[in-house]
PDB file of N, CA and C in Angstrom:
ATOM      1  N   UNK A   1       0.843  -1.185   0.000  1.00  0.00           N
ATOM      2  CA  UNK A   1       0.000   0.000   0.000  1.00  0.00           C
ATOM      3  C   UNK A   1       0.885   1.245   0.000  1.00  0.00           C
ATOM      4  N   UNK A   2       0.620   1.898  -0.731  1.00  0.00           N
ATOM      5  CA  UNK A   2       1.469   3.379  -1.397  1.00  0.00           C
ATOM      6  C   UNK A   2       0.973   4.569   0.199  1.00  0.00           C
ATOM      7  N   UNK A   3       0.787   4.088   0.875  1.00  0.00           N
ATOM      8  CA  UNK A   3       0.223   5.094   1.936  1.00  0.00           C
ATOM      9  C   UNK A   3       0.706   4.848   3.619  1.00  0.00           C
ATOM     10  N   UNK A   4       0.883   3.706   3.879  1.00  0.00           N
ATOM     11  CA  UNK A   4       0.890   3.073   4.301  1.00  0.00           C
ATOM     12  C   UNK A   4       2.432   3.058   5.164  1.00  0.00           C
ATOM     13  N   UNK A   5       2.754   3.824   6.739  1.00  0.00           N
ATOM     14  CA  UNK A   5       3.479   4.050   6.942  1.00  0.00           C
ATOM     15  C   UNK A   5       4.303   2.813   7.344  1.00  0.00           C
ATOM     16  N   UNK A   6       3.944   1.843   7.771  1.00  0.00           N
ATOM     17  CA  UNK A   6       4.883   0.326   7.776  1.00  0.00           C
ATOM     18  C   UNK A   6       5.220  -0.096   6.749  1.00  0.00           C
ATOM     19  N   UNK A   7       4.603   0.253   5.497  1.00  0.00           N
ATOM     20  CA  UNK A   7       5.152  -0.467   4.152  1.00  0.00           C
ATOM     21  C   UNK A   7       6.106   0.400   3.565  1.00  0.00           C
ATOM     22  N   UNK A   8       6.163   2.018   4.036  1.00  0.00           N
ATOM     23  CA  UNK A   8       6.903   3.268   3.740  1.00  0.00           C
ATOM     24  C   UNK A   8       8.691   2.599   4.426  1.00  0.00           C
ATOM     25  N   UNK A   9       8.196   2.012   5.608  1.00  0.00           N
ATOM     26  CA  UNK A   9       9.303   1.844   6.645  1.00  0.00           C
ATOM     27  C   UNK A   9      10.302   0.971   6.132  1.00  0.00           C
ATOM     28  N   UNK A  10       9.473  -0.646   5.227  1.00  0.00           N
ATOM     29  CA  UNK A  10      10.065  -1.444   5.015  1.00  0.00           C
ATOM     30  C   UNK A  10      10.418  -1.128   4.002  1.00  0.00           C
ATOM     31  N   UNK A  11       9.828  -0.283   2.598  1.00  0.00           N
ATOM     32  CA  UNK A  11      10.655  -0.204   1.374  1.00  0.00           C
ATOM     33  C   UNK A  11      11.617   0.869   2.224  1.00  0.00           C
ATOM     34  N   UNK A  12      11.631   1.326   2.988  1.00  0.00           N
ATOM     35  CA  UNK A  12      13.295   2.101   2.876  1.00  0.00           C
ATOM     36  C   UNK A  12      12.517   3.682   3.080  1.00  0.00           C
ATOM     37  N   UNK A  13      11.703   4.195   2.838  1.00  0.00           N
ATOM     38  CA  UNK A  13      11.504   6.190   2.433  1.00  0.00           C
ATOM     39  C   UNK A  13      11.368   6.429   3.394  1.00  0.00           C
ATOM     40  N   UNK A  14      10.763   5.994   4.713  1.00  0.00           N
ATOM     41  CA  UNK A  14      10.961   6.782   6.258  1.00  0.00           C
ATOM     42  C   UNK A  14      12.215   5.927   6.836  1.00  0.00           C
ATOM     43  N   UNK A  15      13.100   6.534   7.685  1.00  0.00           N
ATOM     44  CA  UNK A  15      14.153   5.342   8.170  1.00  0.00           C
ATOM     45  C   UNK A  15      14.033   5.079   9.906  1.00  0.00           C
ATOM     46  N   UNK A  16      13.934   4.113  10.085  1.00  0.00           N
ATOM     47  CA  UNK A  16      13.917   3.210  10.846  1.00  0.00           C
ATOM     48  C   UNK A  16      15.476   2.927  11.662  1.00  0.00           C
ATOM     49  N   UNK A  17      15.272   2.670  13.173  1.00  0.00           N
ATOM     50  CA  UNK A  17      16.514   1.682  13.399  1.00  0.00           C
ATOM     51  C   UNK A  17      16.726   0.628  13.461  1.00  0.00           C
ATOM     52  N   UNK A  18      16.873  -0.176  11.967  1.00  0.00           N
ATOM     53  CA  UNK A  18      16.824  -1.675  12.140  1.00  0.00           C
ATOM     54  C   UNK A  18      17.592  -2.340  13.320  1.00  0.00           C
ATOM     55  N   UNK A  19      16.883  -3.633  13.323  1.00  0.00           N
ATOM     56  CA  UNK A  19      17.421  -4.309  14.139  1.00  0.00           C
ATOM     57  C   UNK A  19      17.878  -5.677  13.010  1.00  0.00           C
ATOM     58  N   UNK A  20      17.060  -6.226  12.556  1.00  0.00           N
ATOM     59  CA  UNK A  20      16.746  -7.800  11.780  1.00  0.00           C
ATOM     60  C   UNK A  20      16.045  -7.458  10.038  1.00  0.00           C
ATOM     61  N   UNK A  21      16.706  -7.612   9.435  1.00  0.00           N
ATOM     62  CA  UNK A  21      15.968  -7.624   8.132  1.00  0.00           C
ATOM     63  C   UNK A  21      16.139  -9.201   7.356  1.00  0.00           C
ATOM     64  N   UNK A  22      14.720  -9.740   6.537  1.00  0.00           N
ATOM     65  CA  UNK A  22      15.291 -10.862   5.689  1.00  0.00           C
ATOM     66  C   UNK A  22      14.555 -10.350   4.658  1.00  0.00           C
ATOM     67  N   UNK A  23      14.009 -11.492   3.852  1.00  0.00           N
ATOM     68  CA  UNK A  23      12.857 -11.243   2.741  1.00  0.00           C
ATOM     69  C   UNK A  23      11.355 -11.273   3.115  1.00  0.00           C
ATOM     70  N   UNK A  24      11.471 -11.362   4.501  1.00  0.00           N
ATOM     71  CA  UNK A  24       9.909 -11.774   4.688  1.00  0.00           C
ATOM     72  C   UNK A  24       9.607 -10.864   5.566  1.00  0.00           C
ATOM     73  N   UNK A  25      10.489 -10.147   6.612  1.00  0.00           N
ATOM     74  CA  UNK A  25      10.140  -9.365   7.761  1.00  0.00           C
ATOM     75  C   UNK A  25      10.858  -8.251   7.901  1.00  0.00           C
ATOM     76  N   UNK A  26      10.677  -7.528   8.861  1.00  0.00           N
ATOM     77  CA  UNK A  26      11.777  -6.278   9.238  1.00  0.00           C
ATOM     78  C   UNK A  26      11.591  -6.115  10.689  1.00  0.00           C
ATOM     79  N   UNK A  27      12.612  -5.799  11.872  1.00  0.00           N
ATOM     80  CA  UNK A  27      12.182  -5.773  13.157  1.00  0.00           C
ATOM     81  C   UNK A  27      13.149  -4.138  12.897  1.00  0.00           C
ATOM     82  N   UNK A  28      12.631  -3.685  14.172  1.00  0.00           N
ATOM     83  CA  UNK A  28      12.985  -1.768  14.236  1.00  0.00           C
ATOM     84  C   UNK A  28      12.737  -1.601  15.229  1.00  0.00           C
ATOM     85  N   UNK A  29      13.386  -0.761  16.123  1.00  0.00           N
ATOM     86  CA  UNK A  29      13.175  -0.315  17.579  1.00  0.00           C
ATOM     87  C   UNK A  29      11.480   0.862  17.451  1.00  0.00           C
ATOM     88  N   UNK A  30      10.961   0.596  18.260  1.00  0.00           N
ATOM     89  CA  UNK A  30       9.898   1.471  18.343  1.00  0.00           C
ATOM     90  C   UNK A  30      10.011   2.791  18.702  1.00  0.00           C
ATOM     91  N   UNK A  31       9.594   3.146  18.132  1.00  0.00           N
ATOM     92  CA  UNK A  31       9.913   5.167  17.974  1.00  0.00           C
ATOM     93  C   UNK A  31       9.371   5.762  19.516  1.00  0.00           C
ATOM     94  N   UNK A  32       8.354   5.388  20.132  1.00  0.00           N
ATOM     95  CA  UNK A  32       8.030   5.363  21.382  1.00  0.00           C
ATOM     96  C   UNK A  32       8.270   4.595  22.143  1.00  0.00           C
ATOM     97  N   UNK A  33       9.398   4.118  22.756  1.00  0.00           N
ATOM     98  CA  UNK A  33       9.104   2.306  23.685  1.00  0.00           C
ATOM     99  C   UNK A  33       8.514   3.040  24.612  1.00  0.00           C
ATOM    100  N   UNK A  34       8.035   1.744  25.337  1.00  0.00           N
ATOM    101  CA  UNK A  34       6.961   1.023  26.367  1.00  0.00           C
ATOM    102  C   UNK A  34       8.044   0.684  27.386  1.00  0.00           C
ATOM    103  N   UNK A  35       9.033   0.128  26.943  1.00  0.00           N
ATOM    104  CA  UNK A  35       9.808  -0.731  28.073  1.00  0.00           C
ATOM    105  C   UNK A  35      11.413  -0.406  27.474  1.00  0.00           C
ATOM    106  N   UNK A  36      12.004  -0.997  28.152  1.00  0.00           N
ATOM    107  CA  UNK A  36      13.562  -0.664  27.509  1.00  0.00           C
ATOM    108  C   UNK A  36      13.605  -0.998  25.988  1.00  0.00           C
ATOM    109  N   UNK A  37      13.447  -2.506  26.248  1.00  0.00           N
ATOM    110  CA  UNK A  37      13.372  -3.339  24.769  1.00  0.00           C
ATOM    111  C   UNK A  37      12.139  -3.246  24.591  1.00  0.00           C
ATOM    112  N   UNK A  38      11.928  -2.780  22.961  1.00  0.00           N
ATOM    113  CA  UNK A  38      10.397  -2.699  22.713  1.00  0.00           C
ATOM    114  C   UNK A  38      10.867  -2.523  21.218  1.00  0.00           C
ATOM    115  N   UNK A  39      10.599  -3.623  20.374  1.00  0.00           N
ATOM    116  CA  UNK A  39      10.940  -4.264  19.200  1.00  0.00           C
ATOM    117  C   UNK A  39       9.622  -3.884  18.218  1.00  0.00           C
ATOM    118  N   UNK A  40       9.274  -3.647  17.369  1.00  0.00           N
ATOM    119  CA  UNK A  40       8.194  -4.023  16.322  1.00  0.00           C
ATOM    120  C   UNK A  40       9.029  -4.777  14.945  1.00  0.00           C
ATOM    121  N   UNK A  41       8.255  -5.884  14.953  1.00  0.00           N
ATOM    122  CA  UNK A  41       8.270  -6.983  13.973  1.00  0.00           C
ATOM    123  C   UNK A  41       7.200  -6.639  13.038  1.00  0.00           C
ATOM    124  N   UNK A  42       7.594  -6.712  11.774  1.00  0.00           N
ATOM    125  CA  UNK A  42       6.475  -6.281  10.625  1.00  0.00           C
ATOM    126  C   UNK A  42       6.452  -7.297   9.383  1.00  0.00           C
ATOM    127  N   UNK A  43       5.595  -7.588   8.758  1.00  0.00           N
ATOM    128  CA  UNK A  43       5.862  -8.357   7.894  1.00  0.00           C
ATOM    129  C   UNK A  43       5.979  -6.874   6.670  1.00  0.00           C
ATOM    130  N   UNK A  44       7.135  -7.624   5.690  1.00  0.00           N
ATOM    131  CA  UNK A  44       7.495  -6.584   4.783  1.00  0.00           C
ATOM    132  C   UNK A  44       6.281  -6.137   3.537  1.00  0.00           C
ATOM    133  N   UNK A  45       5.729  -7.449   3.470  1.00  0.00           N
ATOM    134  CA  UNK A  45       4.275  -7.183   2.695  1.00  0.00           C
ATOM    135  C   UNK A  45       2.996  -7.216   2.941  1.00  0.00           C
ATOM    136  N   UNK A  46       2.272  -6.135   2.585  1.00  0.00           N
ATOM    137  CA  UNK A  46       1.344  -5.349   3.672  1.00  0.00           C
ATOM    138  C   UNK A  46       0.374  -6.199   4.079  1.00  0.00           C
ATOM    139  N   UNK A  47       0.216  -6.806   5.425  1.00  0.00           N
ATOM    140  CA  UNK A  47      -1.173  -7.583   5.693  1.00  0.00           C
ATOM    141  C   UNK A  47      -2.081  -6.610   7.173  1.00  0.00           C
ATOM    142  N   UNK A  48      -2.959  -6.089   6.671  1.00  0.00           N
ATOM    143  CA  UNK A  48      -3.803  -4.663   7.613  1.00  0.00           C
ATOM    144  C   UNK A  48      -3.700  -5.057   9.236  1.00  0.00           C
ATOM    145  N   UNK A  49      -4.325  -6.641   9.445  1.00  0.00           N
ATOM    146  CA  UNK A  49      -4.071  -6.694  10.665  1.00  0.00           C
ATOM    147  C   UNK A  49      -4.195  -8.898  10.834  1.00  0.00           C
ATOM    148  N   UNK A  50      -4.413  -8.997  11.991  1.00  0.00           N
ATOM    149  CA  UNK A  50      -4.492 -10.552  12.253  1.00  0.00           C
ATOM    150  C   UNK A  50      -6.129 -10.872  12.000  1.00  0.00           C
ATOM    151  N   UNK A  51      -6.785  -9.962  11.894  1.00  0.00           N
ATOM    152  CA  UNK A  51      -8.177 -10.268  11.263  1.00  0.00           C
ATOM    153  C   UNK A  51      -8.678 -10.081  10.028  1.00  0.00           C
ATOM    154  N   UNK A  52      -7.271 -10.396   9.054  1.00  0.00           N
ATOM    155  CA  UNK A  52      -7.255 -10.103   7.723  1.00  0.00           C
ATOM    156  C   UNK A  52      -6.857 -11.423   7.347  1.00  0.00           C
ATOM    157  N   UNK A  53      -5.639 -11.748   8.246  1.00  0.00           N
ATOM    158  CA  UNK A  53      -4.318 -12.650   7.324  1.00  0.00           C
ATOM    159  C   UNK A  53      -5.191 -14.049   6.800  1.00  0.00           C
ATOM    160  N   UNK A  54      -4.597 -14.914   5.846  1.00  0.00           N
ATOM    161  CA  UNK A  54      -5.365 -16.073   5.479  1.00  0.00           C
ATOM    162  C   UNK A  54      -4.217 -16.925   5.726  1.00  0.00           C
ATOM    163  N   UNK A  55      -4.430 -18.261   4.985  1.00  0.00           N
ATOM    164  CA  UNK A  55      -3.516 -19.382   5.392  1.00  0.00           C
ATOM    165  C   UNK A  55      -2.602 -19.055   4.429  1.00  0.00           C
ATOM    166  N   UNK A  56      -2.434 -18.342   3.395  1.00  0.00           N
ATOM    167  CA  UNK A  56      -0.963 -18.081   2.560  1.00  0.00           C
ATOM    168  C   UNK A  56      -0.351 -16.787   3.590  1.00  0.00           C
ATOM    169  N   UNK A  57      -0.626 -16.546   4.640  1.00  0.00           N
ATOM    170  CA  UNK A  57       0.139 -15.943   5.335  1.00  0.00           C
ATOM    171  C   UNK A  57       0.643 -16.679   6.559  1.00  0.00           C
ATOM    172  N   UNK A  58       0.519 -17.552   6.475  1.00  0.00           N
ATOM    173  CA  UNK A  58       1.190 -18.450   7.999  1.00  0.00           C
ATOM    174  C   UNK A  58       2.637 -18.836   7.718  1.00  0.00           C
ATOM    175  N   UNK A  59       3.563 -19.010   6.689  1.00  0.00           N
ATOM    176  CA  UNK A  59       5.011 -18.833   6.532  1.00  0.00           C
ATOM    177  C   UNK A  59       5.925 -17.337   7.016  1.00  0.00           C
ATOM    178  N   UNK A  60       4.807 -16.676   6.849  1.00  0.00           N
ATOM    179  CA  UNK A  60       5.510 -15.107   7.595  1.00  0.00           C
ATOM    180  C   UNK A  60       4.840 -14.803   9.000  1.00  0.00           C
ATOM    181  N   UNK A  61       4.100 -15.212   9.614  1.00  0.00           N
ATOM    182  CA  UNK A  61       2.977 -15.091  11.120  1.00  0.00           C
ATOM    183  C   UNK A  61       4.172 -16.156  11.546  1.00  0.00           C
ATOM    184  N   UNK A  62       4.836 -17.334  10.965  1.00  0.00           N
ATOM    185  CA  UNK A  62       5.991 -18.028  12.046  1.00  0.00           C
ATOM    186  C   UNK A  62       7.019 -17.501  12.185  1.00  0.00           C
ATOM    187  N   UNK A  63       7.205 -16.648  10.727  1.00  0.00           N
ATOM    188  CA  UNK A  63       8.703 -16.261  10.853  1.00  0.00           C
ATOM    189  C   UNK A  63       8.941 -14.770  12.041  1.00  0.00           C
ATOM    190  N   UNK A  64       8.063 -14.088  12.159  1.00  0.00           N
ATOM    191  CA  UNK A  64       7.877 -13.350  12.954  1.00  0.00           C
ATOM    192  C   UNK A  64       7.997 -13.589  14.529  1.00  0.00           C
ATOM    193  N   UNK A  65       7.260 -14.991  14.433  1.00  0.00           N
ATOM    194  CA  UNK A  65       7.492 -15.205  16.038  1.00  0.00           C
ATOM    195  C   UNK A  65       8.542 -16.590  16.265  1.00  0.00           C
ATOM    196  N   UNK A  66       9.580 -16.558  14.955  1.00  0.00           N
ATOM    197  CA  UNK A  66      10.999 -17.458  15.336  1.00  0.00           C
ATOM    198  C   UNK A  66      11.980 -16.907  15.547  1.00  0.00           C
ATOM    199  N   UNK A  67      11.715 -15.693  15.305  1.00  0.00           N
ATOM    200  CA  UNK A  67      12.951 -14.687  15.080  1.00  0.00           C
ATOM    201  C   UNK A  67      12.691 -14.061  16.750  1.00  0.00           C
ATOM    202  N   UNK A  68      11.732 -13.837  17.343  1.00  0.00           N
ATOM    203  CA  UNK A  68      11.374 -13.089  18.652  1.00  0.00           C
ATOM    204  C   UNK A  68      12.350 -13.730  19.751  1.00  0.00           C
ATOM    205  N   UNK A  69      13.069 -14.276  20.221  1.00  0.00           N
ATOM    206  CA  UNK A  69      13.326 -14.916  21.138  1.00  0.00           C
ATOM    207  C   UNK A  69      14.363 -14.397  21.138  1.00  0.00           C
ATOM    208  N   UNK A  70      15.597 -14.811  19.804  1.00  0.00           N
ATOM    209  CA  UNK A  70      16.554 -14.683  19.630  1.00  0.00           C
ATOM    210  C   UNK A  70      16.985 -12.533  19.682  1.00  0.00           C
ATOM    211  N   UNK A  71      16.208 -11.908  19.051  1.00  0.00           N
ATOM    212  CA  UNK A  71      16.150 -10.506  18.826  1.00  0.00           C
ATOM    213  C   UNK A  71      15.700  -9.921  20.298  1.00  0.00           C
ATOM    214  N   UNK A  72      15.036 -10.695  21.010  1.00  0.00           N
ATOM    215  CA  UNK A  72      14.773  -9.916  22.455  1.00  0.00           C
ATOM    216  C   UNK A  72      15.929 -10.482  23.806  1.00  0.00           C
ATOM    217  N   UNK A  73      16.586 -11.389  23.560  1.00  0.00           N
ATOM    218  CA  UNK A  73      17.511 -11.689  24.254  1.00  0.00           C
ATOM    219  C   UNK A  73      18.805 -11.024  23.628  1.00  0.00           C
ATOM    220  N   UNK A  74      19.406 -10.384  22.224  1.00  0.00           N
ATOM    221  CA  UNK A  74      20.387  -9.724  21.871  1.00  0.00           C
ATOM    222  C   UNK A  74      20.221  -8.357  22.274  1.00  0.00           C
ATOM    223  N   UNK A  75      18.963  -7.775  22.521  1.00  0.00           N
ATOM    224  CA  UNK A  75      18.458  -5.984  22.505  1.00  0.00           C
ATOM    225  C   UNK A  75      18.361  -6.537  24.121  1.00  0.00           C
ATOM    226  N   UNK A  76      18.638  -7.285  24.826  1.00  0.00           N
ATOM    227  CA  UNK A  76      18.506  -6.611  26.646  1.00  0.00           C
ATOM    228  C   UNK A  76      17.853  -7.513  27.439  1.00  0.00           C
ATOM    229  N   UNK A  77      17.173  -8.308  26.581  1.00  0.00           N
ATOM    230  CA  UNK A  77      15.863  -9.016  27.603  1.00  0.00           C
ATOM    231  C   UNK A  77      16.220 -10.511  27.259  1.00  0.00           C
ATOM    232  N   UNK A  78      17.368 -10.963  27.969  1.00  0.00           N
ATOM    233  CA  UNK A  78      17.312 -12.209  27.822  1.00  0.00           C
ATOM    234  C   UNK A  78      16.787 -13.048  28.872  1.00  0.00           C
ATOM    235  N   UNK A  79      16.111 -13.344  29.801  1.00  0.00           N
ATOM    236  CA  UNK A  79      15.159 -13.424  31.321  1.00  0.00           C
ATOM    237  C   UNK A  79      13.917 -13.600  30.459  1.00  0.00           C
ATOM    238  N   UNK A  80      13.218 -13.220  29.158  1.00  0.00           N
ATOM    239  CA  UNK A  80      12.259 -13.323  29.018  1.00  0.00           C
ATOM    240  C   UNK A  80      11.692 -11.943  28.249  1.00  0.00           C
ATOM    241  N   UNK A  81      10.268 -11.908  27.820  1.00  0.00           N
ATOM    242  CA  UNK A  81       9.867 -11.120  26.893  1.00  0.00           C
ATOM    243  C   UNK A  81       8.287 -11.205  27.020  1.00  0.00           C
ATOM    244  N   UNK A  82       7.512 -10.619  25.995  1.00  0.00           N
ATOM    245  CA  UNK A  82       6.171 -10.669  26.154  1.00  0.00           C
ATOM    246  C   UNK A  82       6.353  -9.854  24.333  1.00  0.00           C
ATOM    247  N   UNK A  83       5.549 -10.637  23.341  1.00  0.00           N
ATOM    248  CA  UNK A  83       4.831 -10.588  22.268  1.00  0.00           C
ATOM    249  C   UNK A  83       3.167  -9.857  22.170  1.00  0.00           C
ATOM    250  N   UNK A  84       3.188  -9.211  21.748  1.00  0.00           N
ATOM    251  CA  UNK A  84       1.684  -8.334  21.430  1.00  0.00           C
ATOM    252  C   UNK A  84       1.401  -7.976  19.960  1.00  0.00           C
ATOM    253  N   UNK A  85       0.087  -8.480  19.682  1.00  0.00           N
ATOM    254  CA  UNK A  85      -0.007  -8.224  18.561  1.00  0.00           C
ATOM    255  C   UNK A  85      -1.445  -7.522  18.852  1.00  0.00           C
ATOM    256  N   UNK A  86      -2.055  -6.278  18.569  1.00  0.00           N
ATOM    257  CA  UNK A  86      -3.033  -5.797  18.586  1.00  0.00           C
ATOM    258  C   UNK A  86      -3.472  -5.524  17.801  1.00  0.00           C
ATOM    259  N   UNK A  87      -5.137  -5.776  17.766  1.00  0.00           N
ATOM    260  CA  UNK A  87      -5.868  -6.298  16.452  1.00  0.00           C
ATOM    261  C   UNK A  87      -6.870  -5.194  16.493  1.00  0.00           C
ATOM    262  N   UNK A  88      -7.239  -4.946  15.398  1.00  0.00           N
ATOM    263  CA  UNK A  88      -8.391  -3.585  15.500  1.00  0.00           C
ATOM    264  C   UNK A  88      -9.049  -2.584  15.928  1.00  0.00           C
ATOM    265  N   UNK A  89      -9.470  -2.156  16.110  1.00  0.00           N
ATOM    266  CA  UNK A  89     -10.309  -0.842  17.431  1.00  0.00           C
ATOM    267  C   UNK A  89     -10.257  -1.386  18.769  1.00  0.00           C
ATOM    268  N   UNK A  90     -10.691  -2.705  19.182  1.00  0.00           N
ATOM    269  CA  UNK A  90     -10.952  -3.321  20.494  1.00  0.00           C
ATOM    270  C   UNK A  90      -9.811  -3.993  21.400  1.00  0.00           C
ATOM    271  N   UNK A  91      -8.909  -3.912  19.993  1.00  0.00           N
ATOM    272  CA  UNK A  91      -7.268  -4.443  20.593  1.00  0.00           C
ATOM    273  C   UNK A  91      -6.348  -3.030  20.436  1.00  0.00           C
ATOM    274  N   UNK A  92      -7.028  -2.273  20.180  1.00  0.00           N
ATOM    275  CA  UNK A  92      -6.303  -0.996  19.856  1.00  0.00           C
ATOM    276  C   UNK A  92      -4.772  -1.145  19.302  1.00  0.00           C
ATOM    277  N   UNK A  93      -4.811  -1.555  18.153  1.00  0.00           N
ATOM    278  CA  UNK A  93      -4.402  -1.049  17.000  1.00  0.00           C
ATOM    279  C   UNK A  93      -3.746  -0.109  16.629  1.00  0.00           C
ATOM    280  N   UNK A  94      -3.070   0.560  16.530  1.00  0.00           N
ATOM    281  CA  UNK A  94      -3.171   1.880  15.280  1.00  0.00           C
ATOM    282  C   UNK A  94      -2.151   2.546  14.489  1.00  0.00           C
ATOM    283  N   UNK A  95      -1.626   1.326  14.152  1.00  0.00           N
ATOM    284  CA  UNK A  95      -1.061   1.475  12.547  1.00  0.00           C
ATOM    285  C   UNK A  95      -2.125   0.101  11.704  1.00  0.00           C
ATOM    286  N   UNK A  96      -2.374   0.433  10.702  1.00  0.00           N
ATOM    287  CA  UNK A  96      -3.054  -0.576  10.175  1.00  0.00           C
ATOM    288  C   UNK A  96      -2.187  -1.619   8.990  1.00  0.00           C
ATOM    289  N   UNK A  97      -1.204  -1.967   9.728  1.00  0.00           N
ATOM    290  CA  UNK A  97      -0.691  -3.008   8.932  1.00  0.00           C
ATOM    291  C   UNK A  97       0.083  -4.027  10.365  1.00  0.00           C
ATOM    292  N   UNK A  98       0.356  -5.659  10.366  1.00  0.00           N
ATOM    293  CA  UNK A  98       0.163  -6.122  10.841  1.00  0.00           C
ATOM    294  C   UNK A  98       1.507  -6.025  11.646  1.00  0.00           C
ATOM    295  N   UNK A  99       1.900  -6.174  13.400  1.00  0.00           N
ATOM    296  CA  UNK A  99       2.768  -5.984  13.526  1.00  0.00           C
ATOM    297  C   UNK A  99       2.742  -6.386  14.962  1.00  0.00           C
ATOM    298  N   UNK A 100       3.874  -6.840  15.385  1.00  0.00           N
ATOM    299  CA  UNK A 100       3.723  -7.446  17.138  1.00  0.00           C
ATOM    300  C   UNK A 100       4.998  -6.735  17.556  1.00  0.00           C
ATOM    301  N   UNK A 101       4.803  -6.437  18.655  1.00  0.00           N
ATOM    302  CA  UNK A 101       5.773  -5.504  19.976  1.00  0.00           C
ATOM    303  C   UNK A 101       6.343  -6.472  20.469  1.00  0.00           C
ATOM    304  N   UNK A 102       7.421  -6.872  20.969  1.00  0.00           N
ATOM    305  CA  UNK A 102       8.365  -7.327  21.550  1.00  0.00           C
ATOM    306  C   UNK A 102       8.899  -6.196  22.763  1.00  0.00           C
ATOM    307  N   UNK A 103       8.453  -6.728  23.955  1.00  0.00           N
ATOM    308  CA  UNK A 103       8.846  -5.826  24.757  1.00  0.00           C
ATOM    309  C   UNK A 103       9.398  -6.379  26.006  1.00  0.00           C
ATOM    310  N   UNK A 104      10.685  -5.910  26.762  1.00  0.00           N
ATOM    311  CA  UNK A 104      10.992  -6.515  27.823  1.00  0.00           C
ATOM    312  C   UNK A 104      11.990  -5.898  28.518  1.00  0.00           C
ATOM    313  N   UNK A 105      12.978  -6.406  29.188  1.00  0.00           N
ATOM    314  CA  UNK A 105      13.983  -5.775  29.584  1.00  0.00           C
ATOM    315  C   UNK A 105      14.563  -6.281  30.509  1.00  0.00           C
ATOM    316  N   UNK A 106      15.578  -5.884  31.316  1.00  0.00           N
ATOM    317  CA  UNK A 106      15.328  -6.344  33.149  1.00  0.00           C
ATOM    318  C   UNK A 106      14.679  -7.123  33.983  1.00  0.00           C
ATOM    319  N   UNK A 107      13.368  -5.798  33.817  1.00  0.00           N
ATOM    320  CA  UNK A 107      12.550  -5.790  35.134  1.00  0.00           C
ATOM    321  C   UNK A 107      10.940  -6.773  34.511  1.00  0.00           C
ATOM    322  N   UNK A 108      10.532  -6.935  35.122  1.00  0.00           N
ATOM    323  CA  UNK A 108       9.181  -7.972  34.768  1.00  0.00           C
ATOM    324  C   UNK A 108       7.868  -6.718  34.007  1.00  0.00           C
ATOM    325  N   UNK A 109       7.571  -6.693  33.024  1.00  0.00           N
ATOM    326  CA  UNK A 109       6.690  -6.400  32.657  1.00  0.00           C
ATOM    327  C   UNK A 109       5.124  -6.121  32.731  1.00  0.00           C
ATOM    328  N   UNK A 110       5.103  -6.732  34.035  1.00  0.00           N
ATOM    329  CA  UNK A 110       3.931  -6.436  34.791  1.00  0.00           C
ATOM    330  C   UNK A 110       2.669  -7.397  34.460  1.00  0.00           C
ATOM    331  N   UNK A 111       1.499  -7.634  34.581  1.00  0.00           N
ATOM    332  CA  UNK A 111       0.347  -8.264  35.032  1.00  0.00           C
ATOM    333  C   UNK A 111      -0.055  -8.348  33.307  1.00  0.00           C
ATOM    334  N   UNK A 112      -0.712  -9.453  32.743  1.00  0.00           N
ATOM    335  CA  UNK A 112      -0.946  -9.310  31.415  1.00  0.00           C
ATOM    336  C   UNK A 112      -1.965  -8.354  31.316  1.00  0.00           C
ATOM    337  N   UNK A 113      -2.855  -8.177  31.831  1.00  0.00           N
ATOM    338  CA  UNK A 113      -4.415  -7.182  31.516  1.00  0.00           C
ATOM    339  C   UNK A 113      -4.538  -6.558  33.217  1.00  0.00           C
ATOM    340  N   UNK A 114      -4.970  -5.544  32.783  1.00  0.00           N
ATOM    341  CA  UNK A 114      -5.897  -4.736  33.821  1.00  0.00           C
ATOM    342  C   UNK A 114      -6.983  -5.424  33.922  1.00  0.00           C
ATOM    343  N   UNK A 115      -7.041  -6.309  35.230  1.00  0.00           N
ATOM    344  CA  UNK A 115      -8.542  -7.135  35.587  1.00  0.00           C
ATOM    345  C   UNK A 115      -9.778  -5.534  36.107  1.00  0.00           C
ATOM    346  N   UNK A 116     -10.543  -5.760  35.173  1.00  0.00           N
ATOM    347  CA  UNK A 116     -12.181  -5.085  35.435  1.00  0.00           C
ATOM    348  C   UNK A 116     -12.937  -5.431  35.990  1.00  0.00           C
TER     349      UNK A 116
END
């Protein structure tokens, strides 16, 4: 998508601080972290979100989360990590192309959800 600031990121026209590039993905430090280590993993070709992808996207949905382990234990967080992928308005979202946070560090990351 010609608009599309994750697909801007991966062809190269906004720059990024890579971390991991292949043919299928791109990982980049997040322009805002959350936590020390706070990774975004993208697939390089545009899929909007996880309530899009089909089964010709499950060779890049693994490669994304084979590469996580290894990339969050080199950036700081080798003790462990936490993966997020947020899906639409209700997962709040908001870049609309598909992408999971890698976030960790040190210190423990805290409680998965705010219990309501």
């Amino acid at each position: 998508m010609d608009d599309c600031l994750f697909c801007k990121i991966a062809r190269g026209q906004i720059p990024s601080r890579k971390v991991y590039e292949d043919d299928e993905v791109l990982v980049f430090h997040d322009i805002n972290p959350a936590r020390p280590v706070h990774l975004l993993v993208i697939p390089k070709h545009h899929i909007t979100s996880l309530a899009t992808v089909s089964e010709a996207d499950i060779p890049v949905l693994g490669r994304m989360l084979a590469i996580a382990n290894r990339l969050a234990s080199e950036q700081g967080s080798p003790d462990g990590f936490r993966v997020i992928i947020n899906t639409g308005r209700i997962g709040h979202q908001e870049v609309p192309h598909l992408h999971a946070h890698i976030v960790g560090g040190s210190e423990p990351v805290g409680p998965m959800l705010k219990r309501i």
